[in-house]
Protein backbone atom coordinates (compact mmCIF):
# COMPACT_ATOMS: atom_id res chain seq x y z
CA UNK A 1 131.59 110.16 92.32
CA UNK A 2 131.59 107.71 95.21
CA UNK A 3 132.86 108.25 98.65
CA UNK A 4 133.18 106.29 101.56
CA UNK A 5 131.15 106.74 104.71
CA UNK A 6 133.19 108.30 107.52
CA UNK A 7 132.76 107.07 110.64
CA UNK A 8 131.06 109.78 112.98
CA UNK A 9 133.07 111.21 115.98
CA UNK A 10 133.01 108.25 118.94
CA UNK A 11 132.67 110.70 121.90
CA UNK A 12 129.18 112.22 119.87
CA UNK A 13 127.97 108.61 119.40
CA UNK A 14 128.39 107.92 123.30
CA UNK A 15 126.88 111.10 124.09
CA UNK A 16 123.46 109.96 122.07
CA UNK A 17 123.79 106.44 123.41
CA UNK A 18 124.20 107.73 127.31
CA UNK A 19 121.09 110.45 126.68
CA UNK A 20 118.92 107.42 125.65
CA UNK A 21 120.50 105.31 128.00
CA UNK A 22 119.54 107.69 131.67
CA UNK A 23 115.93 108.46 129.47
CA UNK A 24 115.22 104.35 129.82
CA UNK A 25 117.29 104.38 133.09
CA UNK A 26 114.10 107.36 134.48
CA UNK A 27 111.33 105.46 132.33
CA UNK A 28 112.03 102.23 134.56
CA UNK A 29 112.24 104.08 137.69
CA UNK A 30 109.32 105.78 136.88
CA UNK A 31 107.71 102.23 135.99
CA UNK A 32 109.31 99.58 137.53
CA UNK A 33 107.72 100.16 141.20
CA UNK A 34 104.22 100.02 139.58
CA UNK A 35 104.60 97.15 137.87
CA UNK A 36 106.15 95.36 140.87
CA UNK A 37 103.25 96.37 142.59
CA UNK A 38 100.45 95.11 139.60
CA UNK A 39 102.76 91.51 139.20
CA UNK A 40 101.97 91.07 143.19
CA UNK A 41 98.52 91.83 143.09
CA UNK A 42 97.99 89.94 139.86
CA UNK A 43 99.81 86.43 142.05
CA UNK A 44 97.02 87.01 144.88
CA UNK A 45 94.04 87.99 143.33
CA UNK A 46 94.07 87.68 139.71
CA UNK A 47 92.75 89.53 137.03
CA UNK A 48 88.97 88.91 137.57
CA UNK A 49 89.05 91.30 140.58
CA UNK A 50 90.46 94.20 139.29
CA UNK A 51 88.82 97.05 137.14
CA UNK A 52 88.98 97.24 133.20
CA UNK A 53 90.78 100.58 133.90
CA UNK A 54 93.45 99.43 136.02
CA UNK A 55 94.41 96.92 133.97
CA UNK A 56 94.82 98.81 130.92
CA UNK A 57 97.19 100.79 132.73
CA UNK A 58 99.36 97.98 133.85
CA UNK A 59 99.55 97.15 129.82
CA UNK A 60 100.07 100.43 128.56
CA UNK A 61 103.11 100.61 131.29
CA UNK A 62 104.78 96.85 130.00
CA UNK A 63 104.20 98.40 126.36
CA UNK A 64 105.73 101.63 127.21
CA UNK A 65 108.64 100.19 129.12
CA UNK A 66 109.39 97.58 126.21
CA UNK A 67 109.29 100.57 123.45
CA UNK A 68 111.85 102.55 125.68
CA UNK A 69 114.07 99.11 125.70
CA UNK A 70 113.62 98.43 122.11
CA UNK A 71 114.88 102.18 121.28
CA UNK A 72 117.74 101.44 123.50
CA UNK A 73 118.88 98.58 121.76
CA UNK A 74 118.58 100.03 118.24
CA UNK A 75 120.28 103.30 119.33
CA UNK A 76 123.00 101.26 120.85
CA UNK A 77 123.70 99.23 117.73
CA UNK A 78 123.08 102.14 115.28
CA UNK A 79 125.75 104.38 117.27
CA UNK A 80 127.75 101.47 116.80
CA UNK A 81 127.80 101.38 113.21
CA UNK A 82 128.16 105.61 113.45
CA UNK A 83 131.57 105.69 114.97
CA UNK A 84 132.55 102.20 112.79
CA UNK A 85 131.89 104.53 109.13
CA UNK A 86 129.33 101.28 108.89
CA UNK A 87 127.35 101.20 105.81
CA UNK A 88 124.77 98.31 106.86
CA UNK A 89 121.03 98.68 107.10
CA UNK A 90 119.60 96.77 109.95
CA UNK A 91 116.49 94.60 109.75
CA UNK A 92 113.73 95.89 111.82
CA UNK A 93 114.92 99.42 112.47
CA UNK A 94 112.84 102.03 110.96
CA UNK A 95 114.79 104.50 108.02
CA UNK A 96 113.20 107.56 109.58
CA UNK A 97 114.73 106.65 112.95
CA UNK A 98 118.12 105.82 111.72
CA UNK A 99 118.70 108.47 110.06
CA UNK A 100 117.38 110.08 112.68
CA UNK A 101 120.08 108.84 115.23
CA UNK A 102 122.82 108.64 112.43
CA UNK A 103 122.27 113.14 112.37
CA UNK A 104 122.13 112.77 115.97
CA UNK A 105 125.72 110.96 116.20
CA UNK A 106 126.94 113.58 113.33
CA UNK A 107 127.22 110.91 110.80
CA UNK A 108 124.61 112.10 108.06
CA UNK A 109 122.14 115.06 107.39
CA UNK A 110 119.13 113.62 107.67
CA UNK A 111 115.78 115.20 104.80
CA UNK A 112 114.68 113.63 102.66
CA UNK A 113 114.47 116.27 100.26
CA UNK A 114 117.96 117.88 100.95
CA UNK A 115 119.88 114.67 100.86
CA UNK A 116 119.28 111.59 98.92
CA UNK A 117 120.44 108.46 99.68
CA UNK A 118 123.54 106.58 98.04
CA UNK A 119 122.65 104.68 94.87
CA UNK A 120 122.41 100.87 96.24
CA UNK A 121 124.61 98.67 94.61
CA UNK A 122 123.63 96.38 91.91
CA UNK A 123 122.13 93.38 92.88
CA UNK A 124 121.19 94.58 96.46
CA UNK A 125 118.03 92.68 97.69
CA UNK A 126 117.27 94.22 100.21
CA UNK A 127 115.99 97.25 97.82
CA UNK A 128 116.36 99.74 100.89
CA UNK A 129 118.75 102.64 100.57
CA UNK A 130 121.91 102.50 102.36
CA UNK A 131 122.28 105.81 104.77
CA UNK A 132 124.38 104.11 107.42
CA UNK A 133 127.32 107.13 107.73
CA UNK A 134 126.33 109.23 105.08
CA UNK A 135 128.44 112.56 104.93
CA UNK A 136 126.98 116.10 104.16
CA UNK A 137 125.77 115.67 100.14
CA UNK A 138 128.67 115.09 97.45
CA UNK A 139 130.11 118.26 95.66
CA UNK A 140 132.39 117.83 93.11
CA UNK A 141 135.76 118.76 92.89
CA UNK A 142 137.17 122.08 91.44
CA UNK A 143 139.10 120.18 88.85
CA UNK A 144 136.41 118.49 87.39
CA UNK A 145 134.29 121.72 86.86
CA UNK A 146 136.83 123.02 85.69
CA UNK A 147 136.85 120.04 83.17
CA UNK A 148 133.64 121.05 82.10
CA UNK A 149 133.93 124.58 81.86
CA UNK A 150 136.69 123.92 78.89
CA UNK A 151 134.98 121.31 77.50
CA UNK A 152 131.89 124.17 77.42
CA UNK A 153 134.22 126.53 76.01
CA UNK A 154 135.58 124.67 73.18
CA UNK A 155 132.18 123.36 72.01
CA UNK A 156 131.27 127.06 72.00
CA UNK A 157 134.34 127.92 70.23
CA UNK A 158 133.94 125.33 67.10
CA UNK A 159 130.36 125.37 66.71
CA UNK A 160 129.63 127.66 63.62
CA UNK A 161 125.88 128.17 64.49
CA UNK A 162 123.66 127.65 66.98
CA UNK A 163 121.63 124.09 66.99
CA UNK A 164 117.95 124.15 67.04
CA UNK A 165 116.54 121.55 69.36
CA UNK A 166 119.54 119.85 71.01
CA UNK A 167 117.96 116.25 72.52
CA UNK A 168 118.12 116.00 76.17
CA UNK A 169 121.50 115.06 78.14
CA UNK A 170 121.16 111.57 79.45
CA UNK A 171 123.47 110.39 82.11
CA UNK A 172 125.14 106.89 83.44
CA UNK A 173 123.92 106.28 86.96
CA UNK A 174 127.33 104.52 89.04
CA UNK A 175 127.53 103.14 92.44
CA UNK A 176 127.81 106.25 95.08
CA UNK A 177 125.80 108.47 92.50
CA UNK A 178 123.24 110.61 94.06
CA UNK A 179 120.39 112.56 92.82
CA UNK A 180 122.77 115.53 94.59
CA UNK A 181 125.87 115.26 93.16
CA UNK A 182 124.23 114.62 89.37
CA UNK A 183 122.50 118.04 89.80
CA UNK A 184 125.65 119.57 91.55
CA UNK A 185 127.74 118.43 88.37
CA UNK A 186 125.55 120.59 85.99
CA UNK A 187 125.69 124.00 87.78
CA UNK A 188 128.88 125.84 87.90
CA UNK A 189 131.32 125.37 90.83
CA UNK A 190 130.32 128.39 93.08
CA UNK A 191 126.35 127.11 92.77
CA UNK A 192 124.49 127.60 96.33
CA UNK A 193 122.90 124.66 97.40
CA UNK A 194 119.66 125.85 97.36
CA UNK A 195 120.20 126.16 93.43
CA UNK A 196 121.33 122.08 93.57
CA UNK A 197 118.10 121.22 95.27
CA UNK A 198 116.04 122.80 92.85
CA UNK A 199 118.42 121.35 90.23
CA UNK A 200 117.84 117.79 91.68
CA UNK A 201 114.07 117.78 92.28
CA UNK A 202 113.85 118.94 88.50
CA UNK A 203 115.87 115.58 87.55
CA UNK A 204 113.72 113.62 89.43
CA UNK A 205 110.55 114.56 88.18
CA UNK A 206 111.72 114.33 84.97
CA UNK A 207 112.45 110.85 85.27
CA UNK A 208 110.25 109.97 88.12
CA UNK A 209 109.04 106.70 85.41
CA UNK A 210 112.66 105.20 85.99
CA UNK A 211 113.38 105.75 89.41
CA UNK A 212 110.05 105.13 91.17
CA UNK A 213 107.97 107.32 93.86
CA UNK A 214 111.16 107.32 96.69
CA UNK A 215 114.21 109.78 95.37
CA UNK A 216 116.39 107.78 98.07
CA UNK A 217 116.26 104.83 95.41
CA UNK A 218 118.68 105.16 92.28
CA UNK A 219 120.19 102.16 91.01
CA UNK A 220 123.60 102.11 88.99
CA UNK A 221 123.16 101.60 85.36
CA UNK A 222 120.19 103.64 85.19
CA UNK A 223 119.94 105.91 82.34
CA UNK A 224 118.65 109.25 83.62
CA UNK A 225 117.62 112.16 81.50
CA UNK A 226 118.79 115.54 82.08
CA UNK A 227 115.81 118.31 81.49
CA UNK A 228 117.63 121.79 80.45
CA UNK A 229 118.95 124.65 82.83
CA UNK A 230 116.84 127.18 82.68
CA UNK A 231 118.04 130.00 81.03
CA UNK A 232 120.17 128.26 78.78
């Protein structure tokens, strides 16, 4: 069920980098002159002889300039690891603003509720999910529906009688698992993706106990129960 990251186009990733790149590039012009100004006036008179007001201002302007640097840097290094197919997690940068950038570059759909996270792999410290190039959410292949389908069929085929109260499916988390692709492997090969959204919320409040309050978070080796289908 895993798959690699794929790195996102480079030309995209440049594009985001140079947008954020003239923003900072009009925020300092904007800026700069003011502050050149403030640092000047600050060296002759000090402080003490200007107005609470004023100088609030000058902050606000050394705060706002260092944001627009910081944001910069980050979307520099996260474009980076965009067009690299990187799967690394970087200290100090928000999730919600990676993956906000990573969409941006083209290398992952970014909701939180459409598209979960990779399972982390065992052993992982850090305990964040990893969304560093994450492609559009894993479907599985023809071939293995297909699997299933027969393996349906047959069941259907040698069981005499209906069972009365079958217990619930339970399922193997593995490394590259997603809350997705386990709801996408129990519909039937044509299901809309609205259906395997529905599908995966229902998984994940059903075993909400195991996997915690984030969806993002599977580990492998969890043991995940299946609710039924409705309708079956």
């Amino acid at each position: 069920m895993s798959r690699e990251p794929r790195p996102a186009p480079v030309a995209r990733c440049l594009v985001v980098w140079f947008a954020v790149t003239t923003a900072l590039g009009a925020l300092g012009g904007w800026l700069l002159p003011d502050l050149v100004q403030a640092r000047a006036t600050l060296a002759s008179a000090g402080p003490q002889g200007q107005s609470f007001d004023v100088v609030l201002v000058w902050l606000c302007e050394v705060a706002l300039l260092a944001a627009g640097s910081w944001l910069w840097v980050v979307t520099g290094l996260v474009a980076r690891d965009a067009a690299r197919g990187s799967d690394h997690t970087r200290r100090g940068v928000p999730l919600p603003l990676r993956r906000l950038l990573l969409a941006a570059c083209g290398a992952a759909l970014v909701g939180g509720l459409t598209a979960p996270a990779y399972a982390a792999p065992v052993g992982d410290s850090r305990g964040a999910p990893s969304v560093a190039g994450l492609p559009a959410p894993d479907r599985v292949t023809v071939t293995m529906h297909m699997s299933r389908l027969v393996a349906r069929q047959t069941a259907a085929v040698t069981s005499s009688r209906p069972t009365a109260a079958a217990p619930p499916h339970t399922v193997l988390v593995r490394p590259g698992d997603t809350l997705w692709s386990l709801a996408a492997d129990a519909l039937a090969p044509d299901a809309p993706d609205a259906s395997v959204a529905v599908r995966w919320q229902q998984i994940f409040r059903a075993n909400r106990a195991v996997i915690g309050a984030d969806p993002d978070l599977i580990q492998p080796d969890q043991r995940l129960r299946l609710p039924p289908l409705s309708g079956r």
